[in-house]
Protein backbone atom coordinates (compact mmCIF):
# COMPACT_ATOMS: atom_id res chain seq x y z
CA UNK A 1 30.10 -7.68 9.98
CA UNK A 2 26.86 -9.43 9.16
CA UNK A 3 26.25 -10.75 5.71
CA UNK A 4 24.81 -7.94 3.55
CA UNK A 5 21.72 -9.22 2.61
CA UNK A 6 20.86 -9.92 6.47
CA UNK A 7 21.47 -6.39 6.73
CA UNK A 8 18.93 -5.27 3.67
CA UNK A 9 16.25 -7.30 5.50
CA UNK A 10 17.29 -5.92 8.59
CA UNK A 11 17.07 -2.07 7.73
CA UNK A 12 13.95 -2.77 5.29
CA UNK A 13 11.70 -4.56 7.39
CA UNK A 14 8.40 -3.07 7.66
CA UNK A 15 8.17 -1.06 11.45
CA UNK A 16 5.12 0.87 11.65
CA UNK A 17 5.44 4.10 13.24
CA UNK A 18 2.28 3.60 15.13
CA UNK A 19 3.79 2.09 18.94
CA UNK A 20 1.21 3.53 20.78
CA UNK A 21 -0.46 0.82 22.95
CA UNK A 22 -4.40 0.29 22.36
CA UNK A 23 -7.29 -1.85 22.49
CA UNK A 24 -8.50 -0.96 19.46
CA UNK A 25 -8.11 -2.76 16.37
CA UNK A 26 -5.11 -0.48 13.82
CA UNK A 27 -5.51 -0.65 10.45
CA UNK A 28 -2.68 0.99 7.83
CA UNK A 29 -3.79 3.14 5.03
CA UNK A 30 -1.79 0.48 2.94
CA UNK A 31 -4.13 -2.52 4.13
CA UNK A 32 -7.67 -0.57 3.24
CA UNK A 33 -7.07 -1.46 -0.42
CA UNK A 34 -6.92 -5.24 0.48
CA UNK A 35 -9.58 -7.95 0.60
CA UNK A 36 -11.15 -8.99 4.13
CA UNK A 37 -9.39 -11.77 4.09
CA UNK A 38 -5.72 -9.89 4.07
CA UNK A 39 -6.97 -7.57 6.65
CA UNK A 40 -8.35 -10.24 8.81
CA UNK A 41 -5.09 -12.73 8.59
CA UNK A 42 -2.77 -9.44 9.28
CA UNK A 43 -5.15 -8.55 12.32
CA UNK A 44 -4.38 -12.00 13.77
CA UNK A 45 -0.94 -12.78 12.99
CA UNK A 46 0.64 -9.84 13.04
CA UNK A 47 3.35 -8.54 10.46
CA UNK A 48 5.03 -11.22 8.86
CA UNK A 49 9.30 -10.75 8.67
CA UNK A 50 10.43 -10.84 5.56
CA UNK A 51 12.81 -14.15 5.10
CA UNK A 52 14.12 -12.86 1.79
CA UNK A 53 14.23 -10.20 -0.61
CA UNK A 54 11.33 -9.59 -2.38
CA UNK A 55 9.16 -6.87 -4.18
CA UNK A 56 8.53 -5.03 -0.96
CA UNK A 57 12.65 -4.97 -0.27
CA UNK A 58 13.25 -3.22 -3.32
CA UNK A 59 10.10 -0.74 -2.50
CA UNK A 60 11.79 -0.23 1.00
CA UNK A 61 15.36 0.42 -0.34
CA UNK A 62 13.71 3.32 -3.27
CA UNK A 63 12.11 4.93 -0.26
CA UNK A 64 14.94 5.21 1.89
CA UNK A 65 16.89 6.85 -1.39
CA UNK A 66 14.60 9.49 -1.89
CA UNK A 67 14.22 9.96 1.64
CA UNK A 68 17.85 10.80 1.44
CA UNK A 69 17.29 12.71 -1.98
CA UNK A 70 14.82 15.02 -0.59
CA UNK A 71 16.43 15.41 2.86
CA UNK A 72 19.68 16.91 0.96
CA UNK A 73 17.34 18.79 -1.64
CA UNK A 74 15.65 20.80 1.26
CA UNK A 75 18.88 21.60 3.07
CA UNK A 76 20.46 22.70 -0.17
CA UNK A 77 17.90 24.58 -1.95
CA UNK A 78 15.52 25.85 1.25
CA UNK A 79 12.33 25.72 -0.72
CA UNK A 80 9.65 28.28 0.41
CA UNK A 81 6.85 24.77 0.45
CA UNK A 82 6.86 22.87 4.37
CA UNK A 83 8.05 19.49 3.14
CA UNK A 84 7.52 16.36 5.43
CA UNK A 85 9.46 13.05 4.44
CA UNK A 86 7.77 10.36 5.75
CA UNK A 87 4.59 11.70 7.72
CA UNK A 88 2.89 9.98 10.04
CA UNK A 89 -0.80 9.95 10.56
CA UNK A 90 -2.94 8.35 12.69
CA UNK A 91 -7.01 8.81 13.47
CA UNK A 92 -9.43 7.04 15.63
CA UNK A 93 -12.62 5.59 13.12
CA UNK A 94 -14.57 4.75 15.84
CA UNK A 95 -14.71 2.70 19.37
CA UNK A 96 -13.46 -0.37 17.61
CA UNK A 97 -10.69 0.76 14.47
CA UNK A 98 -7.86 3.16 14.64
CA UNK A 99 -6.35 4.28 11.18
CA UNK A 100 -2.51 4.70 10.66
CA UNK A 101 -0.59 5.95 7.53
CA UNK A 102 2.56 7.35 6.49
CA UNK A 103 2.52 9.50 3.79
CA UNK A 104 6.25 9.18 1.78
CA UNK A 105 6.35 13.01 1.75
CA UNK A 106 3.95 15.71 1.85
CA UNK A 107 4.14 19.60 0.60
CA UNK A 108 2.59 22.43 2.20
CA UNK A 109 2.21 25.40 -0.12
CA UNK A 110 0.73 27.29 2.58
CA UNK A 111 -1.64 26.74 5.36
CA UNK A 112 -4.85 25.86 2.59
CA UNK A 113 -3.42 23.92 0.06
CA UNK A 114 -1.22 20.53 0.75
CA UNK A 115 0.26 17.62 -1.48
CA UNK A 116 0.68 13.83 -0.95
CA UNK A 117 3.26 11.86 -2.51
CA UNK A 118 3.24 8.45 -2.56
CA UNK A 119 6.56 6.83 -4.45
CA UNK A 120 5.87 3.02 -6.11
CA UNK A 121 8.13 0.36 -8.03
CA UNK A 122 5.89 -1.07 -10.02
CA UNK A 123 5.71 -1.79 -14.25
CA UNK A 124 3.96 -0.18 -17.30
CA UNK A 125 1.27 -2.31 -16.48
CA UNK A 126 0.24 -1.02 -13.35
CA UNK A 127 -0.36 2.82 -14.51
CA UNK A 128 -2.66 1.25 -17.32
CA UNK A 129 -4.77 -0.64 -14.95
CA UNK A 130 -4.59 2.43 -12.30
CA UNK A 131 -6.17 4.38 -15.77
CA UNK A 132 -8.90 1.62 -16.08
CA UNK A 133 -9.82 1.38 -12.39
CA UNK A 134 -9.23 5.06 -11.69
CA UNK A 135 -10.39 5.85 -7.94
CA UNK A 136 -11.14 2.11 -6.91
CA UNK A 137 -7.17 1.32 -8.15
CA UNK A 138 -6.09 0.08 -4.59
CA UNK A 139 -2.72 2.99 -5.23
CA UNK A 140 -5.57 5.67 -5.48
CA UNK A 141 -7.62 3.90 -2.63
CA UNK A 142 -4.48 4.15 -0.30
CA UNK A 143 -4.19 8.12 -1.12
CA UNK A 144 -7.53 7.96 -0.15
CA UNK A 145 -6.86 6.90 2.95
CA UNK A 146 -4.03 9.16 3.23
CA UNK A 147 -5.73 12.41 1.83
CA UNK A 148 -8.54 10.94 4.66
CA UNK A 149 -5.84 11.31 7.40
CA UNK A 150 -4.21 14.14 6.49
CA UNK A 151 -7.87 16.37 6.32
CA UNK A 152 -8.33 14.64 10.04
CA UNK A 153 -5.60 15.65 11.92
CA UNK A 154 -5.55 19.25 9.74
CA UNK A 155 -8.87 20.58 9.79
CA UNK A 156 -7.64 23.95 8.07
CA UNK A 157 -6.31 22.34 5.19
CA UNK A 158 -8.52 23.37 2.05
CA UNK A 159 -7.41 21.51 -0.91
CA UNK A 160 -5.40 18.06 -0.75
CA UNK A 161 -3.77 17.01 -4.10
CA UNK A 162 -2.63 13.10 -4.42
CA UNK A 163 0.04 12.34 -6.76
CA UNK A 164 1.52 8.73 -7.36
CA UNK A 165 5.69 8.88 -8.17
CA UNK A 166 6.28 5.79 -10.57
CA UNK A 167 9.65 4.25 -10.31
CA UNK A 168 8.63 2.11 -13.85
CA UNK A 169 10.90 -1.20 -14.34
CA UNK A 170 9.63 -1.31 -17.81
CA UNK A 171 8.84 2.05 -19.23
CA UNK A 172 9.59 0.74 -22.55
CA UNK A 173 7.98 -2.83 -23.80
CA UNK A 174 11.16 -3.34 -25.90
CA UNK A 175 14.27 -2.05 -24.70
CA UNK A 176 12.69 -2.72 -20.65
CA UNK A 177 14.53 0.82 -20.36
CA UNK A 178 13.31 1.94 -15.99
CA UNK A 179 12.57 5.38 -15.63
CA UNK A 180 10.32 8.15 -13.11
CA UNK A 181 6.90 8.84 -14.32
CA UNK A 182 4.62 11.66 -11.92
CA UNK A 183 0.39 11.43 -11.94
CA UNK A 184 -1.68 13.08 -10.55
CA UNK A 185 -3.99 10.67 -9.16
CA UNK A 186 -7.99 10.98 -8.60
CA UNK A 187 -9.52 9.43 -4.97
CA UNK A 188 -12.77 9.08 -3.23
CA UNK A 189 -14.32 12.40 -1.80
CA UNK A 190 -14.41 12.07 2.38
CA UNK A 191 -18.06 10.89 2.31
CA UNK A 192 -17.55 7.78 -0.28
CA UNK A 193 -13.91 6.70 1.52
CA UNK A 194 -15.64 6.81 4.80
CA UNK A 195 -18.56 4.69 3.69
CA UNK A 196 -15.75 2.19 1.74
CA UNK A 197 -13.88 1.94 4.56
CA UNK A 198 -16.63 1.40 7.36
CA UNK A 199 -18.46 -1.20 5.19
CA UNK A 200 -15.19 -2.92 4.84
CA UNK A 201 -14.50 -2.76 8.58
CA UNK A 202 -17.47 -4.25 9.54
CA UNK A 203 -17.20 -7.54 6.97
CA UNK A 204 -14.00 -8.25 9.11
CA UNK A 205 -15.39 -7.23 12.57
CA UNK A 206 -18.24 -9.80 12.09
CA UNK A 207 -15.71 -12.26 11.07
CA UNK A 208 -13.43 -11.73 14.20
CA UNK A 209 -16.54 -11.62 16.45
CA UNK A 210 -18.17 -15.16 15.14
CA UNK A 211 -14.21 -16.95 14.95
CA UNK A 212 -15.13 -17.34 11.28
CA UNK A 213 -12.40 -16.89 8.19
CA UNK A 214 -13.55 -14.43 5.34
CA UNK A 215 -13.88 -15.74 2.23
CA UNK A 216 -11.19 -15.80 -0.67
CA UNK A 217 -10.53 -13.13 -2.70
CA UNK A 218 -12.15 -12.90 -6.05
CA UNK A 219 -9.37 -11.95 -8.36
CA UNK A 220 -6.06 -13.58 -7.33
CA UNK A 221 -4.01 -12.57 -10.44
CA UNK A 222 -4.04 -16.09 -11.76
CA UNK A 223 -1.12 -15.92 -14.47
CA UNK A 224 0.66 -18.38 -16.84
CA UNK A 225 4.54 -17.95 -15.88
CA UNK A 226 6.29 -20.72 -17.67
CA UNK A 227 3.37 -23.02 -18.35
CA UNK A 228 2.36 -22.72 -14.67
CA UNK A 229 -1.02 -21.32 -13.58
CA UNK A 230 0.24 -19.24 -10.62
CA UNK A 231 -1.97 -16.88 -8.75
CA UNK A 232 0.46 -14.00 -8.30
CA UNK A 233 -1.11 -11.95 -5.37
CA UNK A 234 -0.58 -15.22 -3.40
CA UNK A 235 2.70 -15.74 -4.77
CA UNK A 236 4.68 -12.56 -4.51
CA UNK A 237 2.19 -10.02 -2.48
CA UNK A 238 0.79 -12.17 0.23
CA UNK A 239 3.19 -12.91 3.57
CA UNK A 240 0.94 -15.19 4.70
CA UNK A 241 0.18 -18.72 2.52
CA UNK A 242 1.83 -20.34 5.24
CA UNK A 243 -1.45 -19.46 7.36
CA UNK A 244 -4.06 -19.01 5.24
CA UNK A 245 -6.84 -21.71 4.88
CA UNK A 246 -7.24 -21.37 1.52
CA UNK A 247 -3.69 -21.56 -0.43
CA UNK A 248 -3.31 -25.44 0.24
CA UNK A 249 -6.22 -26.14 -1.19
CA UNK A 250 -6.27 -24.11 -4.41
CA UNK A 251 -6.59 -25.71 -8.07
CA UNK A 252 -4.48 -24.10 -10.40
CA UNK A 253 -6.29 -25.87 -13.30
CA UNK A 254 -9.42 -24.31 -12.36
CA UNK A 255 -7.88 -21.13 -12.68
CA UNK A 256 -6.40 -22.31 -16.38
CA UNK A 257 -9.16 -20.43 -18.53
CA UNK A 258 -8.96 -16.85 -16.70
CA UNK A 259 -4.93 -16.77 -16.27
CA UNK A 260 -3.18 -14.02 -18.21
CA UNK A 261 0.01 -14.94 -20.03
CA UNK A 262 3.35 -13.42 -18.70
């Protein structure tokens, strides 16, 4: 038998359920959210494996539990709703982009009305900041994407509600006490996602025609872990510092007056 954790990485490694071969360019509803930069360096490189558990692993392995949760729930209860667990969705933009997605689950209370449900492991401090950011929030940007999708490939869908399913590591500042928290979640109308989207899509297809890198990111979550100015979405979000042109070179003690303590 293989070592356990080779096994975690094995059965959580991202596999996107988009196979179909193209010309086009595929973009996921989870990238949309991301700078140009991210998009352009997973355009090139391709998905990254995972060498080790990380954030994502733990995101993977809560998925695959309520997968299982729901799956029994259905065959147990029979709910009157059409549930889907793990929905794919996929939409051609225009002659250059395809968009891809995979909702976590979505409800059908009849033929007009439909719900998204996205499932996160996150902390306290995300819901606050998806409070202050509201629709731009990159969680409520990815429903966007998602809601987007879904009203594509179901023109006779009326009303598409977006929650967000919390799995909070923190729910409590004290005690750190996890726990499920439910929101209903806000997103972009049609017309503003498609112009967000688009305008983003065409930063990177400039790039990718003139062989030229996008610029860095504005906000890379500089914070102060142990006296260290670390810039977190680098750190622990980002697959690829090992190709990017800019990690190298970075200078932590320019970042010193805007890092947040942790």
């Amino acid at each position: 038998m293989k070592e356990v954790r080779d096994i975690i990485l094995e059965e959580t490694q991202y596999k996107s359920k988009y196979t179909e071969e193209t010309n086009k360019m595929v973009i996921s509803a989870s990238m949309v959210a991301d700078e140009p930069l991210e998009i352009f360096l997973k355009l090139i490189y391709g998905v990254q494996p995972a060498t080790d558990i990380d954030e994502s692993t733990f995101g993977s392995i809560m998925h695959k539990g309520m997968e299982s949760i729901i799956e029994s729930y259905i065959e147990k209860t029979k709910p009157k709703e059409v549930i889907y667990l793990e929905y794919p969705l996929v939409h051609d933009i225009d002659d250059d982009w395809i968009l891809t997605g995979t909702a976590d689950m979505v409800v059908y209370e009849d033929d007009l009305n439909a719900h998204i449900y996205d499932w996160k492991v996150t902390k306290n401090y995300t819901t606050k900041m998806i409070e202050k950011e509201g629709k731009m929030h990159r969680y409520a940007i990815q429903l966007a994407a998602l809601r987007y999708l879904l009203y594509e490939n179901n023109k006779k869908v009326v009303d598409i509600y977006t929650h967000l399913g919390f799995f909070l590591k923190d729910s409590n500042k004290l005690m750190k006490v996890p726990s499920y928290k439910e929101a209903k979640v806000e997103t972009m109308g049609t017309g503003d996602f498609t112009k967000y989207l688009k305008s983003k899509l065409s930063i990177v297809m400039e790039h990718i025609k003139n062989a030229t890198t996008p610029p860095q990111g504005e906000d890379l979550w500089w914070r102060k872990i142990k006296g260290n100015n670390i810039p977190t979405r680098c750190e622990l979000y980002c697959g690829y510092r090992d190709v990017c042109p800019y990690y190298k070179g970075m200078n932590p003690r320019a970042a010193a007056e805007t890092a947040l303590d942790w």
